[in-house]
Protein backbone atom coordinates (compact mmCIF):
# COMPACT_ATOMS: atom_id res chain seq x y z
CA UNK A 1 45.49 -12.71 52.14
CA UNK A 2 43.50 -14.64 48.92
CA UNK A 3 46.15 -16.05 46.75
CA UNK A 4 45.30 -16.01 42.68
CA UNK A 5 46.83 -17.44 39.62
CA UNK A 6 48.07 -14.98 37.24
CA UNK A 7 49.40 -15.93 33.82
CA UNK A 8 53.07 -14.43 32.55
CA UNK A 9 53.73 -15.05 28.80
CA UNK A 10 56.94 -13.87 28.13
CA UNK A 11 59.78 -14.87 25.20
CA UNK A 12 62.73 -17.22 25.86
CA UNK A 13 66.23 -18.03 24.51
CA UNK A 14 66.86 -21.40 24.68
CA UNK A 15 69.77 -23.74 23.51
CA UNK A 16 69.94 -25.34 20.48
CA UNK A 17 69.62 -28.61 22.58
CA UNK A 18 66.45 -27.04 24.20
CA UNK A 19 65.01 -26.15 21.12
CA UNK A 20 65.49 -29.36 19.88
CA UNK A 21 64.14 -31.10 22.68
CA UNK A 22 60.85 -28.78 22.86
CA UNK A 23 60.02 -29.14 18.73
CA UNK A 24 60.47 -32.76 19.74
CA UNK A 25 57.90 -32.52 22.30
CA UNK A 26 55.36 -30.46 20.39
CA UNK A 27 55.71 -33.22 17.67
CA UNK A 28 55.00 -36.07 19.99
CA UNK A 29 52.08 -34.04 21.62
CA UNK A 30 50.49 -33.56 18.37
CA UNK A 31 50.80 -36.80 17.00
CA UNK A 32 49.11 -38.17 20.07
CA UNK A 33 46.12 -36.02 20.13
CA UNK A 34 45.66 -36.92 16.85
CA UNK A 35 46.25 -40.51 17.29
CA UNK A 36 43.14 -40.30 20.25
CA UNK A 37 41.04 -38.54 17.65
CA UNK A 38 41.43 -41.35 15.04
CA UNK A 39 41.13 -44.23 17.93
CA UNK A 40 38.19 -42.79 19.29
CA UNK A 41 36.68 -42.40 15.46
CA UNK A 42 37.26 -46.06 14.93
CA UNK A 43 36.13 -47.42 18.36
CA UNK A 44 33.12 -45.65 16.85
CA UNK A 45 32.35 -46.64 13.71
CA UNK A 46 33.05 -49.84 14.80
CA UNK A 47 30.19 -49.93 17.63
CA UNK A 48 32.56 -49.65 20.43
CA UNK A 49 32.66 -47.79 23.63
CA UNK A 50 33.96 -44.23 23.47
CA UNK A 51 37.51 -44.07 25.31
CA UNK A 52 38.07 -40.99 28.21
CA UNK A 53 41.47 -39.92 28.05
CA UNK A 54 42.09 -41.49 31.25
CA UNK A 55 41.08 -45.20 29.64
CA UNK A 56 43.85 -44.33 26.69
CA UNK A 57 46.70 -42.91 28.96
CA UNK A 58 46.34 -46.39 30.30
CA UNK A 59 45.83 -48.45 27.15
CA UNK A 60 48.82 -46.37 25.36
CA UNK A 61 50.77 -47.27 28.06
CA UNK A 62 49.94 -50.34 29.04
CA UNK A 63 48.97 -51.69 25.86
CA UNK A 64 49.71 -50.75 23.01
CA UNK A 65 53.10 -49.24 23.43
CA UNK A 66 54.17 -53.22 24.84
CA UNK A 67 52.92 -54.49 21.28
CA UNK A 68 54.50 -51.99 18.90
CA UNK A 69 57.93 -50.99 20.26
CA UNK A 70 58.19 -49.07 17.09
CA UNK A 71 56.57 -46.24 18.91
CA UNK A 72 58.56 -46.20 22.38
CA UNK A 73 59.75 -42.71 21.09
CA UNK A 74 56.82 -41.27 22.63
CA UNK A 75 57.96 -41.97 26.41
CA UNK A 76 60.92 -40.27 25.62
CA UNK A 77 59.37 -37.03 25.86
CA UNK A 78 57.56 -35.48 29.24
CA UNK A 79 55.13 -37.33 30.43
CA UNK A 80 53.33 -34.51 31.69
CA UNK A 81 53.30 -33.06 28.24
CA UNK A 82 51.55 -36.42 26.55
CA UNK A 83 48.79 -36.76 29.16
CA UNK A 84 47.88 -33.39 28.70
CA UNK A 85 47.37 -33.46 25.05
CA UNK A 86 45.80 -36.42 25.44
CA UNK A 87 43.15 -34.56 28.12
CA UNK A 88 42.37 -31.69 25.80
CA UNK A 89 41.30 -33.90 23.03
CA UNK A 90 39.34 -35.42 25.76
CA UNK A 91 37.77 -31.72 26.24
CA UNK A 92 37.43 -31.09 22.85
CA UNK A 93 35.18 -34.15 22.78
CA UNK A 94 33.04 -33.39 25.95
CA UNK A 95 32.51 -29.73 24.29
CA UNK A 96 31.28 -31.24 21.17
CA UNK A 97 29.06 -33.98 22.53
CA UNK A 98 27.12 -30.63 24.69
CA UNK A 99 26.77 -29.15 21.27
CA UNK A 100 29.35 -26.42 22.40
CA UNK A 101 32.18 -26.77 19.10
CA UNK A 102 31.93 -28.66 15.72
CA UNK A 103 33.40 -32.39 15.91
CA UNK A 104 38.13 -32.04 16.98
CA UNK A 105 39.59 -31.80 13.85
CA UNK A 106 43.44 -33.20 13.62
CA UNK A 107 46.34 -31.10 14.31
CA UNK A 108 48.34 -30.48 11.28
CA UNK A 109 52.29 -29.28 11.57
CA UNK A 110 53.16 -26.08 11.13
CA UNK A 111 49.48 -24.66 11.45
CA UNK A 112 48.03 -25.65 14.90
CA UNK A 113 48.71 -24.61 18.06
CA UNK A 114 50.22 -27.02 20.04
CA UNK A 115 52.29 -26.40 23.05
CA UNK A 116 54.18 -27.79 25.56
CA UNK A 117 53.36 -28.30 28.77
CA UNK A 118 55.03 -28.27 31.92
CA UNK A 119 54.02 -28.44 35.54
CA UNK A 120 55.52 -28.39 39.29
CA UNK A 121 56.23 -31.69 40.51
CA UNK A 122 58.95 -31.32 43.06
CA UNK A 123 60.56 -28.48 45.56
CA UNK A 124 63.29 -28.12 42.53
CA UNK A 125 61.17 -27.42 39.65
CA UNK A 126 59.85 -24.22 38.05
CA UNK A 127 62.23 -22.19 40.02
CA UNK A 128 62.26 -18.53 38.49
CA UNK A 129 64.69 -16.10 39.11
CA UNK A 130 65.45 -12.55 37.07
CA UNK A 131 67.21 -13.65 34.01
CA UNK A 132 66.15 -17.21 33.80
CA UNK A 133 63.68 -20.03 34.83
CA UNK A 134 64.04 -23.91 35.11
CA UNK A 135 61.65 -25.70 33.34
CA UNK A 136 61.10 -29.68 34.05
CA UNK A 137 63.25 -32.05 31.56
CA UNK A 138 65.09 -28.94 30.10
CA UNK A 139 66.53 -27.11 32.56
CA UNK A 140 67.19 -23.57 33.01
CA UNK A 141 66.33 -21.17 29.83
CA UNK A 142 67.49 -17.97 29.85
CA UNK A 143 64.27 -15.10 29.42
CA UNK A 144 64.55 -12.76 26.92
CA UNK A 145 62.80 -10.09 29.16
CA UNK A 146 64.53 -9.83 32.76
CA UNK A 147 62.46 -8.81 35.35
CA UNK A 148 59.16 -9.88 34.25
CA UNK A 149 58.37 -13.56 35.92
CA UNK A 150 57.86 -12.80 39.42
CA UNK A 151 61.06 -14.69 41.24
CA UNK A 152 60.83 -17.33 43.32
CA UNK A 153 63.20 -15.40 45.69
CA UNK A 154 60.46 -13.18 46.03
CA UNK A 155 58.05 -15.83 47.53
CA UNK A 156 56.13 -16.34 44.41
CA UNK A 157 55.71 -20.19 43.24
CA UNK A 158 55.29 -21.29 39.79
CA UNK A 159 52.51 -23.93 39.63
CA UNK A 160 52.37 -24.59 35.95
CA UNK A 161 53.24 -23.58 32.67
CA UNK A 162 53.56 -23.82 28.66
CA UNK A 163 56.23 -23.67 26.13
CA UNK A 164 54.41 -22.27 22.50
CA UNK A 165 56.67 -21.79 18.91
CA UNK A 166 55.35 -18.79 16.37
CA UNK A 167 57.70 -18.03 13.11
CA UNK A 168 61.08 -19.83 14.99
CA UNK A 169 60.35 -18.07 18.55
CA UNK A 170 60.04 -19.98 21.89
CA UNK A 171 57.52 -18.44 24.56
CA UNK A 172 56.70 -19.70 28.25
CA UNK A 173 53.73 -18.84 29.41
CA UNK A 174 53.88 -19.53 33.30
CA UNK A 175 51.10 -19.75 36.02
CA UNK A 176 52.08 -17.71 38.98
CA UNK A 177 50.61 -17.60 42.48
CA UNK A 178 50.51 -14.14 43.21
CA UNK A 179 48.40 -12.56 46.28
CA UNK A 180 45.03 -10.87 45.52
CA UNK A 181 45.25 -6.52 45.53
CA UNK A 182 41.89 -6.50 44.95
CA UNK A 183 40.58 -2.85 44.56
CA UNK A 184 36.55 -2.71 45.96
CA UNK A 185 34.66 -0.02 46.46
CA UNK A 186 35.18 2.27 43.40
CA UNK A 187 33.86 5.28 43.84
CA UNK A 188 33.46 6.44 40.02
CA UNK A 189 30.15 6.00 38.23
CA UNK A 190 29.90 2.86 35.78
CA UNK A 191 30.54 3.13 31.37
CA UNK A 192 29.32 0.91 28.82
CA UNK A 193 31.82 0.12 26.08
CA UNK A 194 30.30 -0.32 22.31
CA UNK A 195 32.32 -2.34 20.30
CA UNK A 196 32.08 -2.28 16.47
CA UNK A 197 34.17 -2.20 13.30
CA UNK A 198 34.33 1.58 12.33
CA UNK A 199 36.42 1.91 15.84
CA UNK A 200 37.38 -0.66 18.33
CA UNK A 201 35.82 0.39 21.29
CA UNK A 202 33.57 3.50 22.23
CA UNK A 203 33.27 4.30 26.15
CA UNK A 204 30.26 5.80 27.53
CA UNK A 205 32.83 8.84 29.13
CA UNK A 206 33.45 10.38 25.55
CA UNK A 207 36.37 8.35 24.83
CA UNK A 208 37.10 6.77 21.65
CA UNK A 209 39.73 3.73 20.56
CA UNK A 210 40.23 3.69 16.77
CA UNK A 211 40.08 0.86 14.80
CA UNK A 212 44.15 0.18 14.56
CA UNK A 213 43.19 -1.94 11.22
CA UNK A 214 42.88 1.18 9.49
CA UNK A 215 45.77 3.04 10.36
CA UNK A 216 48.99 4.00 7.91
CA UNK A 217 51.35 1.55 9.60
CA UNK A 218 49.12 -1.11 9.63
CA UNK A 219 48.27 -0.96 5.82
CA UNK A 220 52.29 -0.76 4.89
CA UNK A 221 52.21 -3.74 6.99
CA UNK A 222 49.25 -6.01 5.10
CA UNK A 223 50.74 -4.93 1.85
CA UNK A 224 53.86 -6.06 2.58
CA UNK A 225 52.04 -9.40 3.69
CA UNK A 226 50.32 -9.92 0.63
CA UNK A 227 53.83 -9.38 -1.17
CA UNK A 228 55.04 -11.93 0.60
CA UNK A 229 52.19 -14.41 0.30
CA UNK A 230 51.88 -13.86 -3.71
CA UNK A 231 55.68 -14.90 -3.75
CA UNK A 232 54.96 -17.84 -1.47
CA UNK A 233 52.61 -19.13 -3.96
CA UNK A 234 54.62 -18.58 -7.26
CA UNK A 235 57.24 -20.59 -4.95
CA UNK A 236 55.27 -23.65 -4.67
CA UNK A 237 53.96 -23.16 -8.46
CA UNK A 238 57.61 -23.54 -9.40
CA UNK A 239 58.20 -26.33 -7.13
CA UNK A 240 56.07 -27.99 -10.05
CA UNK A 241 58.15 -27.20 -12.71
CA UNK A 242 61.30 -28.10 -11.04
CA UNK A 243 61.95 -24.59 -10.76
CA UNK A 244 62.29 -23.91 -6.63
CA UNK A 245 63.36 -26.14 -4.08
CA UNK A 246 61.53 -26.90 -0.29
CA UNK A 247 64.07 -24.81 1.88
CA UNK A 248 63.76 -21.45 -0.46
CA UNK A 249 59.79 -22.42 0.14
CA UNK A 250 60.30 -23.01 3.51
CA UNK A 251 62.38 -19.74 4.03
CA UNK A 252 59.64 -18.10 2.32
CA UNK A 253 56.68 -19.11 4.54
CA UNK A 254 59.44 -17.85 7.61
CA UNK A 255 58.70 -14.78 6.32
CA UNK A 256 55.20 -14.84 6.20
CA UNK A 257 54.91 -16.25 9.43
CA UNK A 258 56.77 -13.62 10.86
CA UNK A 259 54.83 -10.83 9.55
CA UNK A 260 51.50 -12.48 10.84
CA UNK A 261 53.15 -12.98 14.05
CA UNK A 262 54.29 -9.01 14.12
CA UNK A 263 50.78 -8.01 13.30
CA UNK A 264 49.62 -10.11 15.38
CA UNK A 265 51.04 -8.62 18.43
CA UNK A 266 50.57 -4.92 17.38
CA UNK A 267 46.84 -5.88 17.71
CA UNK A 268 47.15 -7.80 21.05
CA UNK A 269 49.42 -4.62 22.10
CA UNK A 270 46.64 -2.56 21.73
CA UNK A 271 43.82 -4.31 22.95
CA UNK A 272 46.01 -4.84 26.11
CA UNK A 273 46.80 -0.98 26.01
CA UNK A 274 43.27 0.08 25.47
CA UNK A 275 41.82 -2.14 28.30
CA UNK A 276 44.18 -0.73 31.14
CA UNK A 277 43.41 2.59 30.12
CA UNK A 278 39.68 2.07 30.45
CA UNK A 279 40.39 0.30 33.66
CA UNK A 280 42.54 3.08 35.30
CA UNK A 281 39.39 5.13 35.07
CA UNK A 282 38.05 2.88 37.94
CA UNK A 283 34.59 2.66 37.29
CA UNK A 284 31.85 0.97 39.86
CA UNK A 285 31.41 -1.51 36.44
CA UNK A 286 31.56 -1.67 33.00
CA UNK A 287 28.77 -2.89 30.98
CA UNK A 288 29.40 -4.31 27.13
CA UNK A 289 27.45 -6.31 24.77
CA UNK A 290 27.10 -10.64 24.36
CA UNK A 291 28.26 -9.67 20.32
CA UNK A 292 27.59 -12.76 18.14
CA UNK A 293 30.88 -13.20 16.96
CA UNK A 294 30.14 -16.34 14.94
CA UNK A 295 27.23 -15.43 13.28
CA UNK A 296 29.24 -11.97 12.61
CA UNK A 297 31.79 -14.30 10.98
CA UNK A 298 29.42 -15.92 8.55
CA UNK A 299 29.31 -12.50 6.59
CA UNK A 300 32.18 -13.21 3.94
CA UNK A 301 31.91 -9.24 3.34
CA UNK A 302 32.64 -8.53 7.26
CA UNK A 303 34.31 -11.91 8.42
CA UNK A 304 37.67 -10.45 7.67
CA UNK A 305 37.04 -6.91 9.72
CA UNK A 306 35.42 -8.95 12.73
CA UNK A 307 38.28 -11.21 12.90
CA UNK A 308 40.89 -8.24 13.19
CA UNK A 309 39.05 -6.89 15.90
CA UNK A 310 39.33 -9.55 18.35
CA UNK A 311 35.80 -9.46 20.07
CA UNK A 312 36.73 -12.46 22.21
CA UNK A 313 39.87 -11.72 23.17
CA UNK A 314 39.15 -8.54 24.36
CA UNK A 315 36.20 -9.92 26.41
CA UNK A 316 38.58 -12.40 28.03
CA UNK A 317 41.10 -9.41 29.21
CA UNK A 318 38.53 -6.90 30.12
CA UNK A 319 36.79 -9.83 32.18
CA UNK A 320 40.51 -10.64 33.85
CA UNK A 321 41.23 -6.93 34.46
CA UNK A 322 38.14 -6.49 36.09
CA UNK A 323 38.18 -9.13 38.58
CA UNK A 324 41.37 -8.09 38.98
CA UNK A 325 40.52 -4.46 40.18
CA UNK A 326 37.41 -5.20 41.53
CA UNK A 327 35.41 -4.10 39.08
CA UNK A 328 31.87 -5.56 38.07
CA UNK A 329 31.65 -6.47 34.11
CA UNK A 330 28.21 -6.44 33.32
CA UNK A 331 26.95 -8.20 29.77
CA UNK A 332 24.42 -7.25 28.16
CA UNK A 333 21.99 -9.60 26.06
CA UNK A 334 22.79 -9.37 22.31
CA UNK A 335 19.42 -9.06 21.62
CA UNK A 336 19.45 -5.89 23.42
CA UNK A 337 18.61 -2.69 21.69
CA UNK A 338 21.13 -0.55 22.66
CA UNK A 339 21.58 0.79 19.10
CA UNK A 340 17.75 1.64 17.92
CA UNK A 341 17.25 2.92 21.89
CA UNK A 342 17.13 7.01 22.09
CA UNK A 343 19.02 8.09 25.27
CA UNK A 344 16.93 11.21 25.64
CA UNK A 345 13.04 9.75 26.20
CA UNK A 346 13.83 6.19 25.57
CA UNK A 347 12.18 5.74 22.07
CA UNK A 348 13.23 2.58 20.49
CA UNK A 349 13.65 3.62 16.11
CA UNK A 350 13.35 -0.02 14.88
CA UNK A 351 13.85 1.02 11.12
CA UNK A 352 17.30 2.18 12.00
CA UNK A 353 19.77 1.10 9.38
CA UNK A 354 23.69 0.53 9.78
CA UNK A 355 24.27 2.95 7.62
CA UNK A 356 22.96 5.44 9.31
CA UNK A 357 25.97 6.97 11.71
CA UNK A 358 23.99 9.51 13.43
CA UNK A 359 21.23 8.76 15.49
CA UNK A 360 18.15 10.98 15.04
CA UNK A 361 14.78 11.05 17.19
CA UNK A 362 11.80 12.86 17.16
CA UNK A 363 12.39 14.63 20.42
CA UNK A 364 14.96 16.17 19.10
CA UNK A 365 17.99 14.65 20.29
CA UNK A 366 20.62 13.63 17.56
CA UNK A 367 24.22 11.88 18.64
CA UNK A 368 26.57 9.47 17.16
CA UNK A 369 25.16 5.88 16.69
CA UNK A 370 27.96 4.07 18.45
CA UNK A 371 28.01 6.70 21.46
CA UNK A 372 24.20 6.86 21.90
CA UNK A 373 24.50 2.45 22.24
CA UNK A 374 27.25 2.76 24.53
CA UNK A 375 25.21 5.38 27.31
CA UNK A 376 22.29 2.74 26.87
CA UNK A 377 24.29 0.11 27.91
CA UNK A 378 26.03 2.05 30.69
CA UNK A 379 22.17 2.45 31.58
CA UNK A 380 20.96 -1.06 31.02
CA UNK A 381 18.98 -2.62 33.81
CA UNK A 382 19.05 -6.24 32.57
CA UNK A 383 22.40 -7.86 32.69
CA UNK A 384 23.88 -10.61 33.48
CA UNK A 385 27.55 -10.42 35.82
CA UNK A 386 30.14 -11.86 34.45
């Protein structure tokens, strides 16, 4: 049987120690990818020879840690974790030199991602069983959610992994090898999914996923957000003045993180929620749309709506979903006109305006915009296969 790698992201409960150790490790990562970024800038503009991560692993180590002992702090920290920050600002270099991503910008604390990461070096490490994992230089860390980590009891081996922090809670995010249930030969006819702003997703079958942006729980939630954020500001106003202190502003932003982290995950929920439904349906493929998602984001009216929506990231888990059922994801170009196309005789309306929700022909055939573009892509004949 094929063997994959399937991510589990799951929270943890870890010591005060732990904790302690991991925000160390986070810090140490970040200041080193930012220390390659400036190192590399000034072997630059000082006509040098750009430096591969590999080169400055080796010159850190070798080097320039033997010269300034003031910064032996960061070998006291996982290795593993340092060389691995260290290769993806090395990535985000290579991606900008191919004209992929704007030039790496520096990691700033308490706004970027960083994470850190952990990997299986011996027989002993990244054992997993129900309640609890063992992670290299910390131990075992209790999980919050029992059950979920396949065990290593079970026969399943964890290869790698990552330890993340959002608003004061831990997550590991582990890399399992699990073996392949691949489900082929699907019987079911294939759907096109439209995505769009008005609603989140709208299936070929006559299904429709509201947009959850919109939605009475979700509104209470923003306000209460921009509550929060108004009061965040006055706080740092009256730092000014003398008038607040930085732990009541640092309580503060707690708060706010927290609330971005909650919305957050109501929107991941349902993404996740919405995919596996469409899934279940076991079509022969799904086809969807190559949306523009940065030039969408230029639009300081829209940029706001299209962010919420989370284009990419429900690419990435319909893509994952479908290999993992065996299901073909077709894209579409974005060029395509599956909008202006008329289902009925094929008719393409090119002065067809976004306002306009229903689409009329002159055969006669009149249908919703978004559900009219979603049967022409369940219909396209030029795609690409994800």
């Amino acid at each position: 049987m094929r063997i994959l790698l399937k991510s589990f992201k799951t929270e943890i409960n870890p010591t005060l120690e732990q904790k302690a150790k991991i925000n160390k490790t986070i810090g140490t990562c970040r200041y080193v990818y930012n220390f390659y970024l400036a190192h590399n800038k000034e072997l630059h503009d000082n006509g040098q020879k750009f430096m591969s991560g590999k080169s400055f692993s080796v010159w850190l180590n070798n080097e320039y840690l033997s010269y300034n002992p003031d910064y032996k702090w960061i070998k006291e920290v996982s290795s593993k974790s340092v060389k691995k920050s260290i290769e993806d600002g090395y990535t985000a270099f290579t991606r900008f030199f191919k004209g992929q991503s704007k030039f790496p910008n520096f990691k700033k604390k308490g706004k970027s991602d960083v994470k850190m990461y952990f990997v299986k070096n011996n027989p002993k490490d990244c054992f997993c069983e129900r309640h609890r994992i063992n992670i290299p230089t910390l131990g075992w860390v209790r999980l919050k959610e029992k059950g979920y980590i396949p065990t290593t009891k079970d026969g399943y081996v964890i290869k790698s992994g990552t330890i993340s922090v959002k608003a004061s809670r831990y997550y590991v995010s582990a890399l399992v090898e699990v073996p392949d249930t691949k489900i082929s030969n699907n019987s079911n006819e294939g759907i096109g999914i439209d995505l769009g702003l008005k609603d989140l997703a709208i299936v070929s079958n006559g299904k429709t996923y509201k947009n959850i942006n919109k939605s009475a729980r979700f509104k209470k939630l923003e306000k209460q957000l921009r509550r929060e954020q108004r009061c965040l500001s006055r706080k740092y106003e009256n730092l000014k003045k003398g008038e607040s202190t930085q732990r009541n502003i640092q309580k503060q932003k707690l708060k706010v993180q927290k609330l971005h982290h909650r919305i957050d995950n109501i929107r991941t929920d349902y993404i996740n929620k919405t995919i596996a439904e469409i899934v279940k349906t076991k079509p022969s493929y799904i086809t969807i749309e190559d949306l523009n998602v940065s030039g969408m984001m230029k639009n300081r009216h829209l940029s706001k709506a299209v962010a919420s929506q989370k284009f990419y990231e429900f690419r990435t888990k319909l893509k994952a979903k479908c290999d993992e059922n065996g299901i073909e994801l077709r894209i579409v170009d974005r060029w395509y006109p599956s909008s202006k196309i008329c289902h009925c005789c094929g008719a393409i309306k090119k002065n067809l305006k976004l306002s306009d929700r229903l689409y009329r022909c002159a055969c006669g055939y009149i249908e919703d915009r978004d559900f009219n573009a979603s049967l022409n892509l369940r219909d396209a004949v030029t795609y690409e296969v994800a």
